[in-house]
Protein backbone atom coordinates (compact mmCIF):
# COMPACT_ATOMS: atom_id res chain seq x y z
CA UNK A 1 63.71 -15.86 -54.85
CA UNK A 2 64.28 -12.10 -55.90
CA UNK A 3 65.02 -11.66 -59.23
CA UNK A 4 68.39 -9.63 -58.59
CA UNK A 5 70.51 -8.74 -55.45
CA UNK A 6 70.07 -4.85 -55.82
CA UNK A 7 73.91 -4.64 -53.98
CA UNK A 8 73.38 -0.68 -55.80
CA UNK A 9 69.89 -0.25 -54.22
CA UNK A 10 71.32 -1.48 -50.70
CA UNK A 11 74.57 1.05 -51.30
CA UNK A 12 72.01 4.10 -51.71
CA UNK A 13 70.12 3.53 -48.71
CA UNK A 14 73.94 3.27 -46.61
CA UNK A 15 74.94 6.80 -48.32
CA UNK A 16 71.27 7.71 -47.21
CA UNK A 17 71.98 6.70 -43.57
CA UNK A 18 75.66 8.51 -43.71
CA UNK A 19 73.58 11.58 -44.88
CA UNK A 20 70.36 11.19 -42.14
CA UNK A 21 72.69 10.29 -39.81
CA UNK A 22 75.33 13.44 -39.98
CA UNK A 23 77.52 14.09 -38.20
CA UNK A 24 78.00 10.29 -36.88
CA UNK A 25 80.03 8.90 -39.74
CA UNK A 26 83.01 11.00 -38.89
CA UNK A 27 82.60 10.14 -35.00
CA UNK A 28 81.97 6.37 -34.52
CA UNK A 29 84.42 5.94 -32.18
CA UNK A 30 83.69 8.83 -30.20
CA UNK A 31 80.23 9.32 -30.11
CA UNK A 32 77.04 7.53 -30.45
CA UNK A 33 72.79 8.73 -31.50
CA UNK A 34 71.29 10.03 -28.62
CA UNK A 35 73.78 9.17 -25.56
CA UNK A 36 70.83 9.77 -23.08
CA UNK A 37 67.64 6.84 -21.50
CA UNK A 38 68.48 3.45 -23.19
CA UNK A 39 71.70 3.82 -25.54
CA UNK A 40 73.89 2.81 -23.00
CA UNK A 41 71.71 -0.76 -22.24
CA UNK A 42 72.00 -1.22 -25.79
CA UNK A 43 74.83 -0.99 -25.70
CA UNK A 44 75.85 -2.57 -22.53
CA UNK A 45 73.95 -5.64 -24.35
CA UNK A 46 76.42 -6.07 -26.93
CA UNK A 47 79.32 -6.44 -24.46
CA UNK A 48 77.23 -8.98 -22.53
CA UNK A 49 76.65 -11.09 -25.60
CA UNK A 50 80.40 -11.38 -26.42
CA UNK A 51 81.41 -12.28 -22.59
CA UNK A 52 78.89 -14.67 -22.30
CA UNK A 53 78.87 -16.81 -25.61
CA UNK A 54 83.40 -16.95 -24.71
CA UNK A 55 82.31 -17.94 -21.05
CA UNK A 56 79.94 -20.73 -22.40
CA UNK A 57 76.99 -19.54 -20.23
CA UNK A 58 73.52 -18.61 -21.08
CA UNK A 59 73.09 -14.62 -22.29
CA UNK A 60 69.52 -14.87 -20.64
CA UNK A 61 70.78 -14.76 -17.11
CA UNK A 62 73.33 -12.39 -15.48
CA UNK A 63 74.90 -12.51 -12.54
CA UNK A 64 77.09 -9.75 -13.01
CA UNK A 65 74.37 -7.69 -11.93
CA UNK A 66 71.90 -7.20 -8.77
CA UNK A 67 74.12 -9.59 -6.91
CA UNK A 68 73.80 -12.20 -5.27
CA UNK A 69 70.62 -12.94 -6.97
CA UNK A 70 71.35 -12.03 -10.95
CA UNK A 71 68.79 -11.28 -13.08
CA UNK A 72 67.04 -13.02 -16.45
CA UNK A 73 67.56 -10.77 -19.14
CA UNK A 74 64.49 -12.36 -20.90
CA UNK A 75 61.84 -9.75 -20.34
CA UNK A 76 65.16 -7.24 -20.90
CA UNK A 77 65.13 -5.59 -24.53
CA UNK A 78 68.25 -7.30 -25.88
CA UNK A 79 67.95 -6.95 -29.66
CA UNK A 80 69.45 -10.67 -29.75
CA UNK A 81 70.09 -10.77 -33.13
CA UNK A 82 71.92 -7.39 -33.45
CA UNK A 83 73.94 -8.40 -30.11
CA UNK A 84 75.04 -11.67 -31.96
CA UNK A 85 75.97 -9.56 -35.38
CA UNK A 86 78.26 -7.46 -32.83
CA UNK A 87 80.05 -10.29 -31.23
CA UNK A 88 82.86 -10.05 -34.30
CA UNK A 89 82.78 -6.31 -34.38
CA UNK A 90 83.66 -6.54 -30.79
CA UNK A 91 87.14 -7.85 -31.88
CA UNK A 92 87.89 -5.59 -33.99
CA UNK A 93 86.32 -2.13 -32.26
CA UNK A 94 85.03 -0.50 -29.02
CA UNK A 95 81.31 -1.66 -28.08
CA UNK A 96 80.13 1.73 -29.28
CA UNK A 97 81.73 1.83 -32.39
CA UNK A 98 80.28 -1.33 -32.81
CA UNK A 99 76.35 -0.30 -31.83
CA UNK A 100 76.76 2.98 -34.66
CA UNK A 101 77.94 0.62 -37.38
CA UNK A 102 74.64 -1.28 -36.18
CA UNK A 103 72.34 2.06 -36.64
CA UNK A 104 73.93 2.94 -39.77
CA UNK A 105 73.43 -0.70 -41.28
CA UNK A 106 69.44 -1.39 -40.00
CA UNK A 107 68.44 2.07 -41.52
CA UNK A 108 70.00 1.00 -44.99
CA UNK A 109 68.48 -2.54 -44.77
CA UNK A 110 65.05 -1.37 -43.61
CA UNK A 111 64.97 0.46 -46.64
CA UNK A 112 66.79 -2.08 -48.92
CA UNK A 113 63.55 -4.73 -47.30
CA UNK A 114 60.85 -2.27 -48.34
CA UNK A 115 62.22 -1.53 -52.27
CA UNK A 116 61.75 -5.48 -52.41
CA UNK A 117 58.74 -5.49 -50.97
CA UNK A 118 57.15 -2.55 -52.97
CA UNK A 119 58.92 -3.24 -56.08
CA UNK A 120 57.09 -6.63 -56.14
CA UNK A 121 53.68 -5.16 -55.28
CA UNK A 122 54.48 -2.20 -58.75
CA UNK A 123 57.26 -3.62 -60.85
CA UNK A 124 58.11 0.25 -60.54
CA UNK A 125 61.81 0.51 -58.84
CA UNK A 126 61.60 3.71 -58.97
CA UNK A 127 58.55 4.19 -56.83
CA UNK A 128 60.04 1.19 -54.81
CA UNK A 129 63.07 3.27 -54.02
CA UNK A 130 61.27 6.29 -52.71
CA UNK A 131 59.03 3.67 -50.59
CA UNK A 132 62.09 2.43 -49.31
CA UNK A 133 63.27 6.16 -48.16
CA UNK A 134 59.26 6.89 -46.81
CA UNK A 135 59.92 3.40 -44.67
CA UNK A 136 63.75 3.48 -43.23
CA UNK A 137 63.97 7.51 -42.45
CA UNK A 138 60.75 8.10 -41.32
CA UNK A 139 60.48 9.95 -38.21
CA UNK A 140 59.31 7.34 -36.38
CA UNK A 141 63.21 5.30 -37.44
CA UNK A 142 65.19 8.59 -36.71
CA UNK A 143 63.48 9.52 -33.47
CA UNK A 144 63.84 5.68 -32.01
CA UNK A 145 67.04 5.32 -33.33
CA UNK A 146 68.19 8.17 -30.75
CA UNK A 147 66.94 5.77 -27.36
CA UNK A 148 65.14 2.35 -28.69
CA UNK A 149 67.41 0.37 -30.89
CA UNK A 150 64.55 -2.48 -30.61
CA UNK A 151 62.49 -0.66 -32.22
CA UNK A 152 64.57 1.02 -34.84
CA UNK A 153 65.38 -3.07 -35.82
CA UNK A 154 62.22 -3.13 -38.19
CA UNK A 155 64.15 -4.21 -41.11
CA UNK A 156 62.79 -7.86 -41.27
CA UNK A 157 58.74 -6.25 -41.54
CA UNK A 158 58.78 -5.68 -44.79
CA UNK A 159 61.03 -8.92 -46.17
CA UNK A 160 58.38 -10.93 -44.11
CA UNK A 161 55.60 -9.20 -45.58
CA UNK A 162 57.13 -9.63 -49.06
CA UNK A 163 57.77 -13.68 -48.34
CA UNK A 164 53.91 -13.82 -47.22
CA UNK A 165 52.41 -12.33 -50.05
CA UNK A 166 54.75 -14.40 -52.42
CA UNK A 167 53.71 -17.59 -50.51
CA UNK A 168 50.13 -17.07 -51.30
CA UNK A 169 50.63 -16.31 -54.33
CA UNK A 170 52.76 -18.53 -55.59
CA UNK A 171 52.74 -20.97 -53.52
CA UNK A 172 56.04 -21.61 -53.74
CA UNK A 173 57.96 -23.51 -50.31
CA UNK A 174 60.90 -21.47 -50.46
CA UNK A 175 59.16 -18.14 -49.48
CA UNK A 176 57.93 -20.57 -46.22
CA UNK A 177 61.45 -20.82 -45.59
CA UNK A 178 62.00 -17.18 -45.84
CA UNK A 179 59.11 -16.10 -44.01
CA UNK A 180 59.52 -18.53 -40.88
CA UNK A 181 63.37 -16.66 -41.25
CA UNK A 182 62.09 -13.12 -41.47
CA UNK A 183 59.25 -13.91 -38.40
CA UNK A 184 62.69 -15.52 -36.05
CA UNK A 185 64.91 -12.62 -36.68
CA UNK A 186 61.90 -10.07 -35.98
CA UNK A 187 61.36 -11.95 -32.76
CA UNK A 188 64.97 -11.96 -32.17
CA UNK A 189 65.09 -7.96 -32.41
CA UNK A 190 61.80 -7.44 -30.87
CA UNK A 191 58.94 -8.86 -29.54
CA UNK A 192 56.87 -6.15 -30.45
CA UNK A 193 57.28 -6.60 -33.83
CA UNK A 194 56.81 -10.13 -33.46
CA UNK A 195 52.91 -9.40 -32.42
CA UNK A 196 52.78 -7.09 -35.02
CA UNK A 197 53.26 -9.08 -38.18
CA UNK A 198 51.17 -11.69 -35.94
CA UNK A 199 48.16 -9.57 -36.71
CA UNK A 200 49.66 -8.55 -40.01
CA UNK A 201 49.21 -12.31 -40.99
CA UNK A 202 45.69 -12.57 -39.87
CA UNK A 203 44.33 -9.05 -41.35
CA UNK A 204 45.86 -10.07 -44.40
CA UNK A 205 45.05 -13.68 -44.90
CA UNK A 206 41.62 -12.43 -44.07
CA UNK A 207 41.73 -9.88 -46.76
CA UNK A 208 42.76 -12.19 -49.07
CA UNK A 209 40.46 -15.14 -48.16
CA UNK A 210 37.45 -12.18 -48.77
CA UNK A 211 38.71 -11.87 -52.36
CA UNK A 212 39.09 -15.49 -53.31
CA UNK A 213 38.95 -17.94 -50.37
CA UNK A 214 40.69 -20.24 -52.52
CA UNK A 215 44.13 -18.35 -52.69
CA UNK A 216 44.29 -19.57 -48.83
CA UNK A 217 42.19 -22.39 -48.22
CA UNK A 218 43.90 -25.14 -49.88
CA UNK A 219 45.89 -27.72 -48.99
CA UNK A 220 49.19 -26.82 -50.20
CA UNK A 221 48.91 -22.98 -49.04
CA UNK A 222 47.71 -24.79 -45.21
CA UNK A 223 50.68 -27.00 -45.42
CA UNK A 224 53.69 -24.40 -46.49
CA UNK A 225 52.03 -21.92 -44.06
CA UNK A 226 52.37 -24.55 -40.85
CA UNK A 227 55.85 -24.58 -41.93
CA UNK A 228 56.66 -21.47 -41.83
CA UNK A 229 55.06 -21.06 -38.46
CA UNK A 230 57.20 -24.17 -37.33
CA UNK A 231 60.33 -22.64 -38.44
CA UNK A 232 60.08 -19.59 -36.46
CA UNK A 233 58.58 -21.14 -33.48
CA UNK A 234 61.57 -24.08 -33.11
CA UNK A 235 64.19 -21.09 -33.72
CA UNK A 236 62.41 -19.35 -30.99
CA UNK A 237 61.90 -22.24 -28.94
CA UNK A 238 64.80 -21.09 -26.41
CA UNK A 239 63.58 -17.48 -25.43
CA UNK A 240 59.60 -19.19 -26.12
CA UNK A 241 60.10 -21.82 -23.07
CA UNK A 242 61.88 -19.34 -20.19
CA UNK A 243 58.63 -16.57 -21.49
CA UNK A 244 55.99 -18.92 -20.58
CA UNK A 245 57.71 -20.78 -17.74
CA UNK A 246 58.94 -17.31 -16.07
CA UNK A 247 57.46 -15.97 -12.86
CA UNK A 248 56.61 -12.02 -15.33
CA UNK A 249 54.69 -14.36 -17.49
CA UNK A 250 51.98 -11.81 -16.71
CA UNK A 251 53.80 -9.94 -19.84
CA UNK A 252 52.80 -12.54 -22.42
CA UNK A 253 49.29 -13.35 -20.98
CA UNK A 254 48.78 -9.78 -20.60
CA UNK A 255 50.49 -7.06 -18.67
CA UNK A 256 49.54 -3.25 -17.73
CA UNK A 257 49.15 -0.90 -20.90
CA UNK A 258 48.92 2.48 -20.35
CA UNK A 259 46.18 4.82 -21.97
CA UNK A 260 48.31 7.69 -22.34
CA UNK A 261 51.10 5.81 -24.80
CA UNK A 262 48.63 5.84 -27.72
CA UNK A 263 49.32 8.29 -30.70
CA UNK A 264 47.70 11.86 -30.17
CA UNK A 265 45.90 11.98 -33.42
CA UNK A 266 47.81 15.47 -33.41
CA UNK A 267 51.00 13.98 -33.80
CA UNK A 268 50.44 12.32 -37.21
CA UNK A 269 50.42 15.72 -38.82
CA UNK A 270 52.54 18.04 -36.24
CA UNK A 271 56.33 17.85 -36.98
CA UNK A 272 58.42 16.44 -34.52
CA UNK A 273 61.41 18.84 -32.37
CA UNK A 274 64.52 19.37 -34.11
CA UNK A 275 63.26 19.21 -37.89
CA UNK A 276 65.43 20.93 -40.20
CA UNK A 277 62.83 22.21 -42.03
CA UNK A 278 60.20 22.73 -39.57
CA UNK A 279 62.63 23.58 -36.60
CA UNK A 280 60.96 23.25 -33.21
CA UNK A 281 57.36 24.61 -34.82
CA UNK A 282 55.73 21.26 -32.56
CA UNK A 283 57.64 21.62 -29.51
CA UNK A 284 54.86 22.55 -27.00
CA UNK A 285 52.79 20.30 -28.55
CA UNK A 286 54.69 17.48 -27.87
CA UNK A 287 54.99 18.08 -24.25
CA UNK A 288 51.49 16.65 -24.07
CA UNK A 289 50.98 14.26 -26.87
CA UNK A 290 51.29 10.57 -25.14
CA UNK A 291 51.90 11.67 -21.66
CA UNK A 292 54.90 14.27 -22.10
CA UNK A 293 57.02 11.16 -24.31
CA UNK A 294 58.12 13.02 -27.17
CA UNK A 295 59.86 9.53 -28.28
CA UNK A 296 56.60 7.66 -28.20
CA UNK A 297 54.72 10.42 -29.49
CA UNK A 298 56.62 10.76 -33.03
CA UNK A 299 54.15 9.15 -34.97
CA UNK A 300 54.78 11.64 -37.95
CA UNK A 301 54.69 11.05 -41.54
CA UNK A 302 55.41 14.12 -43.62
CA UNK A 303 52.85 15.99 -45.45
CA UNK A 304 54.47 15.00 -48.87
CA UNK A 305 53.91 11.29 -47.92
CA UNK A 306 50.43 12.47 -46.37
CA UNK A 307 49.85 13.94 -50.10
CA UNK A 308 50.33 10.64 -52.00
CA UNK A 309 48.23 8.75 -50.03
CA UNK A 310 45.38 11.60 -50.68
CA UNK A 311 45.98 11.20 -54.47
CA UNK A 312 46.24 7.21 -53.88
CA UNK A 313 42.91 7.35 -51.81
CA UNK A 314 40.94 9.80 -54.67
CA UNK A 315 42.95 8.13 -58.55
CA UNK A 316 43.88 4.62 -57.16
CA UNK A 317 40.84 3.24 -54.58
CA UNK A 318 39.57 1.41 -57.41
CA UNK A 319 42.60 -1.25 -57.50
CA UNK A 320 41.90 -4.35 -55.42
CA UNK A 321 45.39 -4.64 -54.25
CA UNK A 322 45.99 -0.74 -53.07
CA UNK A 323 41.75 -0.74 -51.55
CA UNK A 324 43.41 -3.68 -49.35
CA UNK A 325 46.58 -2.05 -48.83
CA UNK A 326 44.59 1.15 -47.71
CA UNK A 327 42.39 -1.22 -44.76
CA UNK A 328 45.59 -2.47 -43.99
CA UNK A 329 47.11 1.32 -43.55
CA UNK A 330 43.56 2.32 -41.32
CA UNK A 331 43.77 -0.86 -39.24
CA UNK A 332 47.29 -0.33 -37.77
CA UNK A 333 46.34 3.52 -37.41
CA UNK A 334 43.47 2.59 -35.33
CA UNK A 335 45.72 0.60 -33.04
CA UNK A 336 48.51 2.80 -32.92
CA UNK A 337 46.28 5.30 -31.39
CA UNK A 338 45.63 3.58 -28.44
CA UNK A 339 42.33 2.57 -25.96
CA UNK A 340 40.89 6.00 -26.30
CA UNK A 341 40.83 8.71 -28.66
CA UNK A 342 43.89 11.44 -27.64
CA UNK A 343 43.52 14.92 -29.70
CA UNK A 344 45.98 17.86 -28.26
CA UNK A 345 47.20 15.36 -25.17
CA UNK A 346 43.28 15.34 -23.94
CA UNK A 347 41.07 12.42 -24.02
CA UNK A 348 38.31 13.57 -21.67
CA UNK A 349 36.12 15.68 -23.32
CA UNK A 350 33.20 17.86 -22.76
CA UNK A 351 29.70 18.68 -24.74
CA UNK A 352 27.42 20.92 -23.01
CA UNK A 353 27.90 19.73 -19.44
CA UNK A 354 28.74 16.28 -19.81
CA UNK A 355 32.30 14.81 -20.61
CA UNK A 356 33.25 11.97 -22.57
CA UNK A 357 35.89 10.15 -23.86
CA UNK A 358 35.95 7.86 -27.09
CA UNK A 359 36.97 4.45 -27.19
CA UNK A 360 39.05 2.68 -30.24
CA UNK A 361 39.50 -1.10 -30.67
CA UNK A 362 42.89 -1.01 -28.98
CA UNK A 363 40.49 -1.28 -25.95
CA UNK A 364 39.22 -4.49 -26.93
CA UNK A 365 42.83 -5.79 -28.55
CA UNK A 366 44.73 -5.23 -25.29
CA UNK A 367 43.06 -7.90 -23.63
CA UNK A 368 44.28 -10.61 -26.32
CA UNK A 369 47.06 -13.04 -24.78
CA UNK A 370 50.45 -12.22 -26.27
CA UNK A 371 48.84 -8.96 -27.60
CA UNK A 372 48.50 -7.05 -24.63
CA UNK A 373 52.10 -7.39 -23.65
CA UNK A 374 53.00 -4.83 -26.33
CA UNK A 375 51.39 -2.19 -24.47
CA UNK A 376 52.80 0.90 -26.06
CA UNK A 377 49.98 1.75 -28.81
CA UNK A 378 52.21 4.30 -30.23
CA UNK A 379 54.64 1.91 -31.90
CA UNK A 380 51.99 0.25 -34.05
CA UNK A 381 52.98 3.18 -36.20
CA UNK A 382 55.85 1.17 -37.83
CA UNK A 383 53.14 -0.91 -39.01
CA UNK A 384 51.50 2.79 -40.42
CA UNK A 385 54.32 3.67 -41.75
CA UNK A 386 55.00 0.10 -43.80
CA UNK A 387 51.46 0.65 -45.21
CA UNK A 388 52.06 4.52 -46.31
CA UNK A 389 55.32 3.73 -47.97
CA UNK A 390 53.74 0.90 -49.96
CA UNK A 391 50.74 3.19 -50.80
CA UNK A 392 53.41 5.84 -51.89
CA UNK A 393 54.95 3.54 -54.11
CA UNK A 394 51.36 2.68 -55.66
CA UNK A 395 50.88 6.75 -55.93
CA UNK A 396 54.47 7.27 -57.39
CA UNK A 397 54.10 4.91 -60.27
CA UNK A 398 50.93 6.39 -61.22
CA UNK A 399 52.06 9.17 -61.40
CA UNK A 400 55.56 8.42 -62.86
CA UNK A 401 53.62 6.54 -65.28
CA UNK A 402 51.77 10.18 -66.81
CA UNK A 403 54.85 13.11 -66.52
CA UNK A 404 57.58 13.53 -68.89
CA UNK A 405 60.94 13.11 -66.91
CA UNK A 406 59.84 10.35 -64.29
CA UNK A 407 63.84 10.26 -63.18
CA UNK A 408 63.52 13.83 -62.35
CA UNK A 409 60.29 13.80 -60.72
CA UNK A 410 61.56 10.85 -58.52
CA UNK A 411 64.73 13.25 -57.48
CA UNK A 412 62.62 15.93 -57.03
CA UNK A 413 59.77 14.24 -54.74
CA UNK A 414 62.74 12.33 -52.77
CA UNK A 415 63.89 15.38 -51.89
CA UNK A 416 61.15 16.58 -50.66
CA UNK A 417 60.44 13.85 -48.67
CA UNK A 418 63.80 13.94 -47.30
CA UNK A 419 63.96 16.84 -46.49
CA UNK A 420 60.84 16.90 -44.31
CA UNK A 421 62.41 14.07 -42.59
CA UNK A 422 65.78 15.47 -42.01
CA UNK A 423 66.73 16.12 -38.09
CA UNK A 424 70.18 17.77 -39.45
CA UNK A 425 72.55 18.06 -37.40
CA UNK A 426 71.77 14.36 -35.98
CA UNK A 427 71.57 14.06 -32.25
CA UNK A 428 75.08 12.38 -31.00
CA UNK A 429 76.69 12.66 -27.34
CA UNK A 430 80.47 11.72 -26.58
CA UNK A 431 80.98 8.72 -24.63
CA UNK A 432 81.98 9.34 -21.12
CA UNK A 433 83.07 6.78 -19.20
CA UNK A 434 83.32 7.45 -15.04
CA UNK A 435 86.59 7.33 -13.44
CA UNK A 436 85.07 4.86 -11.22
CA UNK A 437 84.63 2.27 -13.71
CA UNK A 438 88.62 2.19 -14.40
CA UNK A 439 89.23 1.64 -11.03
CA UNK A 440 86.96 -1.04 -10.35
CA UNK A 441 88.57 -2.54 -13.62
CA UNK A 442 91.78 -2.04 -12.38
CA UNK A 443 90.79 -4.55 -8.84
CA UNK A 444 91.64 -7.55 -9.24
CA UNK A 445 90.21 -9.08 -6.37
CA UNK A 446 87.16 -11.39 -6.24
CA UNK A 447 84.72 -9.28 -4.93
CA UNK A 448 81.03 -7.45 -5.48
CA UNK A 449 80.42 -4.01 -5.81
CA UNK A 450 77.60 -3.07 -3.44
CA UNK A 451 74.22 -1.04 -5.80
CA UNK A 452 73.37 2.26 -3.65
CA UNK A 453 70.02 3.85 -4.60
């Protein structure tokens, strides 16, 4: 189904992720990203996994926890997929160890997905391979790879986009296979993402039925694509059955989404804190894009990668494929920016001696079943970011295509890119573990440890 394995290609992006990553490779037993908010659920998660698959009970229910009653972990953010991949690990190394071997791996097959994807859409590998880089160390990956592991887990976005567009046009039933694979292990890792490529599918079945209704509406395009559907939604079945028949069912039918967690439309072009290049230059200005959350509020891109989409969008418009590429792009930024329009952290605004505040489609969006459960508009921005690194790779082989030296000018504009994305020395934080915890290991006896506000 791809015309090579690219082993090197998938080796470049792990040396990238030892290098974006520094100083973690030479403290993975110690330490792990971030340390603070989530890290330790994630990584609580992968401990869970192993103790309940060599109990034989169900991972979706603990009672370990909020006793007597336990709680279902179903609505809980526990990267199934990743927890699973652990469960050997966990033989061989400490839970943490374990979860950094887990960051350093996604980031290097996030960007191993998107060279396949973009070297399919150019036959250019390498433009691919700087799309890849654009994709996996974007500041939206490094930032969320400090607290939200589920949403660092994009790596299956661009291998499902890849298996779509190969469906249609080929259609050929393995790349059902693949896709219904790509859509399970994306809903496995997050159900965000699972919505996502949900509306992914329709923008871009739509765009292509615009072109030539044909390429979709036929009868063996109709049949592959119900399989692929099927596939993911009898893996999913499980988790699928406890979401609709749960009490919080309010989540997939539509839960609260907050105004403020939309993208400032600052943000796209203000670096984030703790830039190597930029230093802290955006600091203040994060304290009030979405609400004060600096984490949701990275929603940069780098003005090089800002830069090839200006020359894509003034030399390149003219191409079917990048025009629908570019819809794509404006689509997901639309959504990522929320119900209403947020510029400096405001989205009340005055003229004359009225105020007024503008709405965006996320206003009408949120109100779709399934759709509005995903209710922080920020983190359509993976969906951004997908679309800018396959316009980059449109951008980089036209212009690869007209320089002498095309290696060199790929070094040279990596670098750059890089280098705005670099957040050297990486955030890590030594794992502490209480005194308290070794001496309630260290009681045997059968009995429950009391929660205290």
């Amino acid at each position: 189904m791809i015309r090579r394995c690219s082993l090197h290609i998938l080796l470049s992006y792990f040396a990238c992720s030892l290098v974006f990553t520094y100083p973690l490779v030479f403290r993975l037993t110690t330490h792990v990203p971030g340390g603070k908010g989530d890290v330790p659920i994630y990584i609580w998660n992968l401990w869970w996994m192993k103790t309940a698959l060599s109990e034989g009970i169900s991972p979706l229910f603990c009672d370990y926890i909020f006793v007597p009653s336990g709680a279902s972990l179903v609505f809980h953010t526990f990267v199934f997929f990743k927890a699973i991949l652990a469960v050997p690990l966990l033989w061989l190394c400490s839970t943490w160890t374990a979860y950094n071997i887990l960051i350093l791996t996604t980031f290097a097959t996030a960007g191993w997905g998107m060279f396949l994807l973009a070297r399919y859409l150019t036959g250019d590998g390498r433009a691919a391979w700087v799309a890849g880089l654009v994709y996996a160390f974007s500041p939206y990956m490094l930032t969320r790879s400090l607290s939200h592991f589920n949403c660092l887990s994009s790596e299956w976005i661009p291998l499902y986009v890849l298996c779509l567009i190969c469906l249609v046009e080929t259609k050929d039933q393995r790349w059902a296979w693949g896709g219904g694979l790509c859509l399970l292990l994306t809903a496995y890792c997050d159900y965000y993402y699972l919505t996502y490529l949900t509306l992914f599918t329709g923008f871009y079945l739509g765009w292509r039925s615009y072109r030539d209704w044909s390429e979709v509406l036929n009868r063996t395009f109709i049949a592959h694509f119900a399989l692929m559907g099927a596939v993911a939604i009898v893996g999913f079945a499980p988790i699928l059955w406890v979401l609709f028949e749960t009490a919080q069912s309010g989540y997939i039918y539509g839960g609260a989404s907050s105004a403020k967690l939309g993208a400032d439309l600052l943000a796209f072009v203000t670096p984030p804190p703790g830039s190597l290049l930029y230093g802290d230059v955006g600091a203040e200005a994060y304290k009030v894009f979405s609400g004060g959350n600096a984490v949701e509020a990275t929603v940069f891109s780098g003005y090089v990668v800002l830069g090839l989409l200006v020359v894509c969008v003034l030399r390149l418009r003219g191409e079917k494929t990048v025009r629908g590429w570019l819809w794509l792009t404006l689509a997901f930024f639309l959504l990522s920016l929320g119900p209403l329009l947020h510029i400096g952290g405001d989205f009340v605004f005055a003229l004359g001696e009225g105020r007024f505040a503008v709405p965006l489609p996320y206003a009408l969006v949120r109100y779709v079943p399934l759709i509005k459960g995903a209710r922080v508009a920020a983190r359509f921005d993976i969906m951004v970011m997908l679309g800018l690194a396959v316009l980059s790779a449109y951008t980089m082989r036209y212009w690869l295509g007209r320089v002498a030296h095309p290696v060199r000018w790929t070094a040279a504009i990596a670098a750059l890119i890089a280098l705005e994305f670099f957040r050297l020395p990486y955030q890590v934080a030594a794992v502490e573990i209480p005194d308290v915890y070794a001496e309630v290991a260290g009681d045997h006896r059968d009995v429950t440890v009391m929660e205290v506000p």
